[in-house]
PDB file of N, CA and C in Angstrom:
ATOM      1  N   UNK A   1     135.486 140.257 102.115  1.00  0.00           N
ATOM      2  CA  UNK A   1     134.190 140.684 102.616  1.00  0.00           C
ATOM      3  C   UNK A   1     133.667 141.772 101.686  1.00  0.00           C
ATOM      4  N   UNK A   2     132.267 142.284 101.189  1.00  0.00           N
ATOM      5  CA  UNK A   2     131.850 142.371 100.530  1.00  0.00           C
ATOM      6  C   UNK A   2     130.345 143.333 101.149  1.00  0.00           C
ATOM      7  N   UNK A   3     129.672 144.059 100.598  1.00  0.00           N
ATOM      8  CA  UNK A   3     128.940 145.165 101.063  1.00  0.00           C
ATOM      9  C   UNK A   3     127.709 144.336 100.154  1.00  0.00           C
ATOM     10  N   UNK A   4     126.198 144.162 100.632  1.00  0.00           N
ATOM     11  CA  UNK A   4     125.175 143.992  99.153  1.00  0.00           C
ATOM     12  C   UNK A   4     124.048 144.514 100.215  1.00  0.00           C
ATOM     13  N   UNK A   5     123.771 145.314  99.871  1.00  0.00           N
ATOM     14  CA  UNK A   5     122.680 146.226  99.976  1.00  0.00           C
ATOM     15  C   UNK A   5     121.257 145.435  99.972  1.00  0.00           C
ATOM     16  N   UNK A   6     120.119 144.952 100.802  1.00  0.00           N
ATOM     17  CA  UNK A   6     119.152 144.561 100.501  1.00  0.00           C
ATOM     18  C   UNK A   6     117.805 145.067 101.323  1.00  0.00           C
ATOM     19  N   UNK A   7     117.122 145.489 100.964  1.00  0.00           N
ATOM     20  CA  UNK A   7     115.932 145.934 101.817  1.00  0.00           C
ATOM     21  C   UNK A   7     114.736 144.769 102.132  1.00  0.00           C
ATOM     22  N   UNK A   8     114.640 144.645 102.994  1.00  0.00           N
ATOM     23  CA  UNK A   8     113.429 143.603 103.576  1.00  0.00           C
ATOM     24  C   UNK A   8     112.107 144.386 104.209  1.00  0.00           C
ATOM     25  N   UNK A   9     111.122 143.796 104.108  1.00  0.00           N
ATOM     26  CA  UNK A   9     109.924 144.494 104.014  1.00  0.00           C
ATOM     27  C   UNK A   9     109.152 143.471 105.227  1.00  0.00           C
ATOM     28  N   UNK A  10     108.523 143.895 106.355  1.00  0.00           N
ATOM     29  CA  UNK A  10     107.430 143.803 107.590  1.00  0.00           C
ATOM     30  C   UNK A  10     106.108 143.294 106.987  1.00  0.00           C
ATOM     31  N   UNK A  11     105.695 142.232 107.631  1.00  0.00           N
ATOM     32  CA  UNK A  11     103.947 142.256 107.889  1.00  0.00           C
ATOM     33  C   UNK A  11     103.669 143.427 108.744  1.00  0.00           C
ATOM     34  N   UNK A  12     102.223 142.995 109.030  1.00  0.00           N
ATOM     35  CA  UNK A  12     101.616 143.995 110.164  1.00  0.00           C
ATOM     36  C   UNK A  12     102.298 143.861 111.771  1.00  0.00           C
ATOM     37  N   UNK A  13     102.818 142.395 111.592  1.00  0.00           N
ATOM     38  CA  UNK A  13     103.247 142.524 112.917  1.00  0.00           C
ATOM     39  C   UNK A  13     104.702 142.260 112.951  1.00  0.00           C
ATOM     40  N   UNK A  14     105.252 142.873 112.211  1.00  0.00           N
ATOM     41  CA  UNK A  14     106.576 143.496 112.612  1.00  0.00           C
ATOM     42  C   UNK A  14     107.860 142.114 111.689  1.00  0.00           C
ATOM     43  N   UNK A  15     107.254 141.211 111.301  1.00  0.00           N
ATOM     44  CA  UNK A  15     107.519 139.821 110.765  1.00  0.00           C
ATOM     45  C   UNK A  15     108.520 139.843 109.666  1.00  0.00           C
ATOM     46  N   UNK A  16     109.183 139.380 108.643  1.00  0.00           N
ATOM     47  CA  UNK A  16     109.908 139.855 107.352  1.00  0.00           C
ATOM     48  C   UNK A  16     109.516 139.231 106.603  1.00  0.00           C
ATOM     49  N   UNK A  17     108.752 139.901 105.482  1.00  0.00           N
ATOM     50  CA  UNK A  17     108.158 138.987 104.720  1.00  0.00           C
ATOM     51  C   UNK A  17     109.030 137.893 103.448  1.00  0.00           C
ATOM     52  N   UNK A  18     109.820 138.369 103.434  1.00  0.00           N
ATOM     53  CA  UNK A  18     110.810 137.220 102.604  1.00  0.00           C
ATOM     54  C   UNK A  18     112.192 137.905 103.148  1.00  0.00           C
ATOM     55  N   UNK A  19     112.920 136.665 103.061  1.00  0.00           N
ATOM     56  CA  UNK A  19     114.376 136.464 103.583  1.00  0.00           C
ATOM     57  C   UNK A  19     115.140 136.907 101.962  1.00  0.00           C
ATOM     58  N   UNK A  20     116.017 137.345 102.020  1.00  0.00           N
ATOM     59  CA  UNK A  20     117.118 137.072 100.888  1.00  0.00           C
ATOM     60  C   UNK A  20     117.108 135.388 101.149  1.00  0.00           C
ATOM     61  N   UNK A  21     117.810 134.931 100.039  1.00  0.00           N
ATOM     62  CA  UNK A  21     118.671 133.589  99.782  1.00  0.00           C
ATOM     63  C   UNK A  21     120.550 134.261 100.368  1.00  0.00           C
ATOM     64  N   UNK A  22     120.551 132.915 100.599  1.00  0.00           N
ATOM     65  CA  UNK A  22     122.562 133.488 101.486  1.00  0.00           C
ATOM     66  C   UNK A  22     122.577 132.350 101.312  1.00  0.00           C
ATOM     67  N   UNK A  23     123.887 132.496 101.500  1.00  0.00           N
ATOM     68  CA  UNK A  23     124.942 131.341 101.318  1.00  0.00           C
ATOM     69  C   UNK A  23     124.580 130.344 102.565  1.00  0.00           C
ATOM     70  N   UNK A  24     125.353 128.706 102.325  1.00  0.00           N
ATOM     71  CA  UNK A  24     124.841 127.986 103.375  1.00  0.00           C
ATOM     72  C   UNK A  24     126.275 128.341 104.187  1.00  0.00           C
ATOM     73  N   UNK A  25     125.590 128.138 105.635  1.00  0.00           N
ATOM     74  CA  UNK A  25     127.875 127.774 106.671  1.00  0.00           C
ATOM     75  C   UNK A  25     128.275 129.174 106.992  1.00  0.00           C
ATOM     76  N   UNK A  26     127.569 130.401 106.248  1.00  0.00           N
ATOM     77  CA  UNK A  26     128.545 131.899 106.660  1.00  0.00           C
ATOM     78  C   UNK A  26     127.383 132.462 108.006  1.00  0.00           C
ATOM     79  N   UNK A  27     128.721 133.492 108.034  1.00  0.00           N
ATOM     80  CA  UNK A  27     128.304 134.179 109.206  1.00  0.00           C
ATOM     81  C   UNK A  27     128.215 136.009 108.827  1.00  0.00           C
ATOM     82  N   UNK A  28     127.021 136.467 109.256  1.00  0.00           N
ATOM     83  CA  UNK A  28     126.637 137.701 108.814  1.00  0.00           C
ATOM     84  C   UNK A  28     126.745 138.831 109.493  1.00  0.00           C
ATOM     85  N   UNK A  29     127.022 140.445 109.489  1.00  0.00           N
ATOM     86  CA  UNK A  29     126.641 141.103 110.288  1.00  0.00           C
ATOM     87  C   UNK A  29     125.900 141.839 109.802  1.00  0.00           C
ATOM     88  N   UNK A  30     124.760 141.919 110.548  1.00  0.00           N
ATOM     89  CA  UNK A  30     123.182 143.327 109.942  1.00  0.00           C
ATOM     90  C   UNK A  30     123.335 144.347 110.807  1.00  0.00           C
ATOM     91  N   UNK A  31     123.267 145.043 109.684  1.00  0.00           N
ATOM     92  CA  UNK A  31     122.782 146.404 110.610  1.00  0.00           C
ATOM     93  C   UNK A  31     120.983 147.093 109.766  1.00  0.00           C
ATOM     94  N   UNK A  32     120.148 147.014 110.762  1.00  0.00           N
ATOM     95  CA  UNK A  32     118.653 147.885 110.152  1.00  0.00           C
ATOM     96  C   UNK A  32     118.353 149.015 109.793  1.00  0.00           C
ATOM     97  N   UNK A  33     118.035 149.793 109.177  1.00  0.00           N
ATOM     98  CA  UNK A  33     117.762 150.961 109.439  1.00  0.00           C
ATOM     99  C   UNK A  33     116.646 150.999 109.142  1.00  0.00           C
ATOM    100  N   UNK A  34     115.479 151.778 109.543  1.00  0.00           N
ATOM    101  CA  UNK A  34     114.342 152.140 108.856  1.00  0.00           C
ATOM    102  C   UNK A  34     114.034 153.275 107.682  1.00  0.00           C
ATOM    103  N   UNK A  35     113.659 152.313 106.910  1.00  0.00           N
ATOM    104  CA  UNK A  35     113.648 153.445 105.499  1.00  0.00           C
ATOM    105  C   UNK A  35     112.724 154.451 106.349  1.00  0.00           C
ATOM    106  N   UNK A  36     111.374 154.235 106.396  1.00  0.00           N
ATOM    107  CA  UNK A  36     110.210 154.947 106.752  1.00  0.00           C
ATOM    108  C   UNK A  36     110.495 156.015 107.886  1.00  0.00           C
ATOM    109  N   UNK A  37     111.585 156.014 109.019  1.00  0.00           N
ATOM    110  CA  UNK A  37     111.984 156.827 109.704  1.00  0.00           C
ATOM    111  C   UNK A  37     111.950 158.244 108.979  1.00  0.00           C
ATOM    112  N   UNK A  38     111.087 159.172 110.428  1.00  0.00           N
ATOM    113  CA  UNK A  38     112.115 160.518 109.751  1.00  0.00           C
ATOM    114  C   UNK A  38     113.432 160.839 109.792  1.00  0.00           C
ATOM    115  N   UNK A  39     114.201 160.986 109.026  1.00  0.00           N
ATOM    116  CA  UNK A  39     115.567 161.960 109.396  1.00  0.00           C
ATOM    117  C   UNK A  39     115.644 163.064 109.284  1.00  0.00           C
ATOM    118  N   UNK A  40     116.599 163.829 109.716  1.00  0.00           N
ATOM    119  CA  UNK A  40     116.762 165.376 109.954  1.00  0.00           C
ATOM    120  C   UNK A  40     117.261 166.118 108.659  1.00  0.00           C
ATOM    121  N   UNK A  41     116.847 167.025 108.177  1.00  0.00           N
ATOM    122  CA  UNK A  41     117.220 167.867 106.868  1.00  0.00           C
ATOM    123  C   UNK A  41     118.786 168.332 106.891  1.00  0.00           C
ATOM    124  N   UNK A  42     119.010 168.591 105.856  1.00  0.00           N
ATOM    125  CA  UNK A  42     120.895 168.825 106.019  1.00  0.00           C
ATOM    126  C   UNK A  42     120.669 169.833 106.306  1.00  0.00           C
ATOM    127  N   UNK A  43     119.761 170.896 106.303  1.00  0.00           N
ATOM    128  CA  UNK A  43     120.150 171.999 106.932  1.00  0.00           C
ATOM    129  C   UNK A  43     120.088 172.460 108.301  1.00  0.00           C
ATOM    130  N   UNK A  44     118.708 171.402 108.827  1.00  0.00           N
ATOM    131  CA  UNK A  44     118.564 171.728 110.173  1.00  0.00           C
ATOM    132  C   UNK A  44     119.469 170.872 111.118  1.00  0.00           C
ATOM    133  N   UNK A  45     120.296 171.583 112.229  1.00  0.00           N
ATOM    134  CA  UNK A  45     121.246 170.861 112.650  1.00  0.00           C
ATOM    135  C   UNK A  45     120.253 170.710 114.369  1.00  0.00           C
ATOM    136  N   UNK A  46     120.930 170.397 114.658  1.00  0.00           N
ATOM    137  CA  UNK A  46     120.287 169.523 116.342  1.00  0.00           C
ATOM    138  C   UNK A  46     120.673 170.866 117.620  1.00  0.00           C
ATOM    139  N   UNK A  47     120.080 171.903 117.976  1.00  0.00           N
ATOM    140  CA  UNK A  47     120.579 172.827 119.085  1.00  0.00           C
ATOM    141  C   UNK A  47     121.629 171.845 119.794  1.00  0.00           C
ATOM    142  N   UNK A  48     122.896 173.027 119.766  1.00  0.00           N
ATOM    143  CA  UNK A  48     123.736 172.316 121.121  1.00  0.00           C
ATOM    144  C   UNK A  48     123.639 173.161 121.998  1.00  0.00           C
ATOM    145  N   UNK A  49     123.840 172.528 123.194  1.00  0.00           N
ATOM    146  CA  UNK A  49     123.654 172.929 124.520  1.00  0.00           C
ATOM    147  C   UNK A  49     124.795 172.385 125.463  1.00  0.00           C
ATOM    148  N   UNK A  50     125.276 173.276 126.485  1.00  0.00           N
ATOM    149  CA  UNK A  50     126.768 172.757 127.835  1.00  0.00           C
ATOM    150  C   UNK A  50     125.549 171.443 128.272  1.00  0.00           C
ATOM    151  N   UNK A  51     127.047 170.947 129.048  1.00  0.00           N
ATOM    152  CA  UNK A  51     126.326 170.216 129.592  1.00  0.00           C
ATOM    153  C   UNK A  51     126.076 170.589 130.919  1.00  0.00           C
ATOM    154  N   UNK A  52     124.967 170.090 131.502  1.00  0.00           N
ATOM    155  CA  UNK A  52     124.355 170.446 133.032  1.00  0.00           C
ATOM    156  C   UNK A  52     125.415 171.184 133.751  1.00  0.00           C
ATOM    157  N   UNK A  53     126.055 170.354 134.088  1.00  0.00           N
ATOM    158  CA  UNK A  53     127.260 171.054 135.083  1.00  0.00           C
ATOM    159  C   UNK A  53     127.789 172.251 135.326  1.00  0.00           C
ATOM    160  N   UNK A  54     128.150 172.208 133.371  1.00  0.00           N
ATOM    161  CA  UNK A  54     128.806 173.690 133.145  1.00  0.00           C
ATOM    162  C   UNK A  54     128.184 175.016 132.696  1.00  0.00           C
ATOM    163  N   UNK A  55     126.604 174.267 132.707  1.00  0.00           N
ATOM    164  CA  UNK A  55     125.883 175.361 131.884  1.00  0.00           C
ATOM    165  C   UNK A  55     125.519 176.658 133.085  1.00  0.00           C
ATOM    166  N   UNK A  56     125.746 177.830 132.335  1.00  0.00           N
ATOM    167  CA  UNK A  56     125.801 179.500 133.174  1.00  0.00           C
ATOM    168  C   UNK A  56     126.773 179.182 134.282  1.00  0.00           C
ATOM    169  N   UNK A  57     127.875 178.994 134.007  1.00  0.00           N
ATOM    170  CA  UNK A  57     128.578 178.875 135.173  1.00  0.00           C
ATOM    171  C   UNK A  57     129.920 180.009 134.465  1.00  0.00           C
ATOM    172  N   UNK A  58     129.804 180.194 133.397  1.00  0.00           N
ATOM    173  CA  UNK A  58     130.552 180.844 132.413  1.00  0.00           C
ATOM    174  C   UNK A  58     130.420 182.514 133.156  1.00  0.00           C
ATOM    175  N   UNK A  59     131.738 183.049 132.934  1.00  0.00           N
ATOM    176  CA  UNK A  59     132.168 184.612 133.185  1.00  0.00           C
ATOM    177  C   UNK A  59     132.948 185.024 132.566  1.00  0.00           C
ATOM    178  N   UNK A  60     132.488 186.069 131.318  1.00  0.00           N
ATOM    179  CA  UNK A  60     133.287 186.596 130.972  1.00  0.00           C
ATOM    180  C   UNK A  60     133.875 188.003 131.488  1.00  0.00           C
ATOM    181  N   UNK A  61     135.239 187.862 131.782  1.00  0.00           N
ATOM    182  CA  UNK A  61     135.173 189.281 132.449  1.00  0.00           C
ATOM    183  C   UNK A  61     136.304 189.989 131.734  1.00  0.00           C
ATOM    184  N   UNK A  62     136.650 190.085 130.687  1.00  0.00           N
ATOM    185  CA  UNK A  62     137.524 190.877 129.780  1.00  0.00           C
ATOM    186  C   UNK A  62     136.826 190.568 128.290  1.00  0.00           C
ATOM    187  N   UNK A  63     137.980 191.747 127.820  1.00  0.00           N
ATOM    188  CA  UNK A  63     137.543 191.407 126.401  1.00  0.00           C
ATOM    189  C   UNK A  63     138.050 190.275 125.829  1.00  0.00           C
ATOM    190  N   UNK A  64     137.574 189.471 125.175  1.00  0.00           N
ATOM    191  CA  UNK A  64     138.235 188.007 124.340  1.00  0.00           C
ATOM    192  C   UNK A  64     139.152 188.526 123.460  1.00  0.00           C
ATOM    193  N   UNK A  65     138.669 189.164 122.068  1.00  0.00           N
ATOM    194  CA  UNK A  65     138.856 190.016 121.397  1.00  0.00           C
ATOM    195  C   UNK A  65     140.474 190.392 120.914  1.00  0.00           C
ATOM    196  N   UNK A  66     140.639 190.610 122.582  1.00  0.00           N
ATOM    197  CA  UNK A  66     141.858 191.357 122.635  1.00  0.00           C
ATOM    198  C   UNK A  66     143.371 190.286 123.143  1.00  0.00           C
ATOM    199  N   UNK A  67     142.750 188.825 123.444  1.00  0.00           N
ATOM    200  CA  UNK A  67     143.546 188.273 124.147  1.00  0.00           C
ATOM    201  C   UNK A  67     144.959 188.016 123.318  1.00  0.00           C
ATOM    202  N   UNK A  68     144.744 187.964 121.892  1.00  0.00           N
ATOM    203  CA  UNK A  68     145.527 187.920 120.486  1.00  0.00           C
ATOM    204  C   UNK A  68     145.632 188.801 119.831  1.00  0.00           C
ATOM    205  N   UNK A  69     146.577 189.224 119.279  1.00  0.00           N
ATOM    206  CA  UNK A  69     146.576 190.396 117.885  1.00  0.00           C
ATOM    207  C   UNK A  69     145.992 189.616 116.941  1.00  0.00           C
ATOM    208  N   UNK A  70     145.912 190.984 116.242  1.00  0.00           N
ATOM    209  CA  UNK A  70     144.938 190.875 115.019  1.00  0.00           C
ATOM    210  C   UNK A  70     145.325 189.955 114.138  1.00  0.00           C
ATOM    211  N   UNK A  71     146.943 190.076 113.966  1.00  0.00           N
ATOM    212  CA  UNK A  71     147.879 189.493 112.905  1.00  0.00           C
ATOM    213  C   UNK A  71     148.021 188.018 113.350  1.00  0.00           C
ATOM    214  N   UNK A  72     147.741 187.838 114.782  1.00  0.00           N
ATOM    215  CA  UNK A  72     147.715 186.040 114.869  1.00  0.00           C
ATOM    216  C   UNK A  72     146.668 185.927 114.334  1.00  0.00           C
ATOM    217  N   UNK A  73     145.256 185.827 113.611  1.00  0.00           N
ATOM    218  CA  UNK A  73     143.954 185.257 113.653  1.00  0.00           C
ATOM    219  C   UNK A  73     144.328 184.627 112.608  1.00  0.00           C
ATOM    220  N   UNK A  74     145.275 184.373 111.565  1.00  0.00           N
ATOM    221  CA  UNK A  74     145.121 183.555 110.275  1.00  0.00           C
ATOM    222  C   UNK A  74     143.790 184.026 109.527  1.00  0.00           C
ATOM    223  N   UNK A  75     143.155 184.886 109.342  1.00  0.00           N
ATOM    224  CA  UNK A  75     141.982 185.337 108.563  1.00  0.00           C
ATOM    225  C   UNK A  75     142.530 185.607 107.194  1.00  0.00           C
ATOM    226  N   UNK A  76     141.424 184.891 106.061  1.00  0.00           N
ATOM    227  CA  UNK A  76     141.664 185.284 104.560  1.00  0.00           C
ATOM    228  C   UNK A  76     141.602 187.095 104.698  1.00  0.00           C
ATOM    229  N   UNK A  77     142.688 187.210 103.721  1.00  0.00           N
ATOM    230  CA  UNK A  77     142.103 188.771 103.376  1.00  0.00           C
ATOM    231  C   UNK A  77     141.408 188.897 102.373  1.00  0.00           C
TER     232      UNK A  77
END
């Protein structure tokens, strides 16, 4: 199996205006993507957010900070 890259191009109504040529008897799997789509910039990432359930349900009531020594954190010096 084998990867070939081909872009196909729409009429106005959504149609393909030419097919590749393929082999006769095989069986294919497509996947679409839209060139013309926007995608998201590498820098801007997507806000995460809890989910419903758990969101402000959170208490912190000590210091975190302190739950480990310093010398466990594995930090570069």
């Amino acid at each position: 199996m084998y990867a070939q890259k081909t872009i196909l191009n729409t009429d106005k109504t959504g149609k393909p205006v030419k097919w590749p040529e393929l082999p006769p008897n095989a069986h294919f799997e497509v996947i679409f993507l839209e060139l013309s789509a926007e995608t998201p910039s590498k820098n801007s990432q997507p806000k995460r957010q809890p989910h419903p359930d758990i969101a402000g349900k959170l208490k912190i009531s000590d210091n975190v900070m302190d739950t480990v020594p310093q010398e466990q954190w594995n930090l570069p010096v």
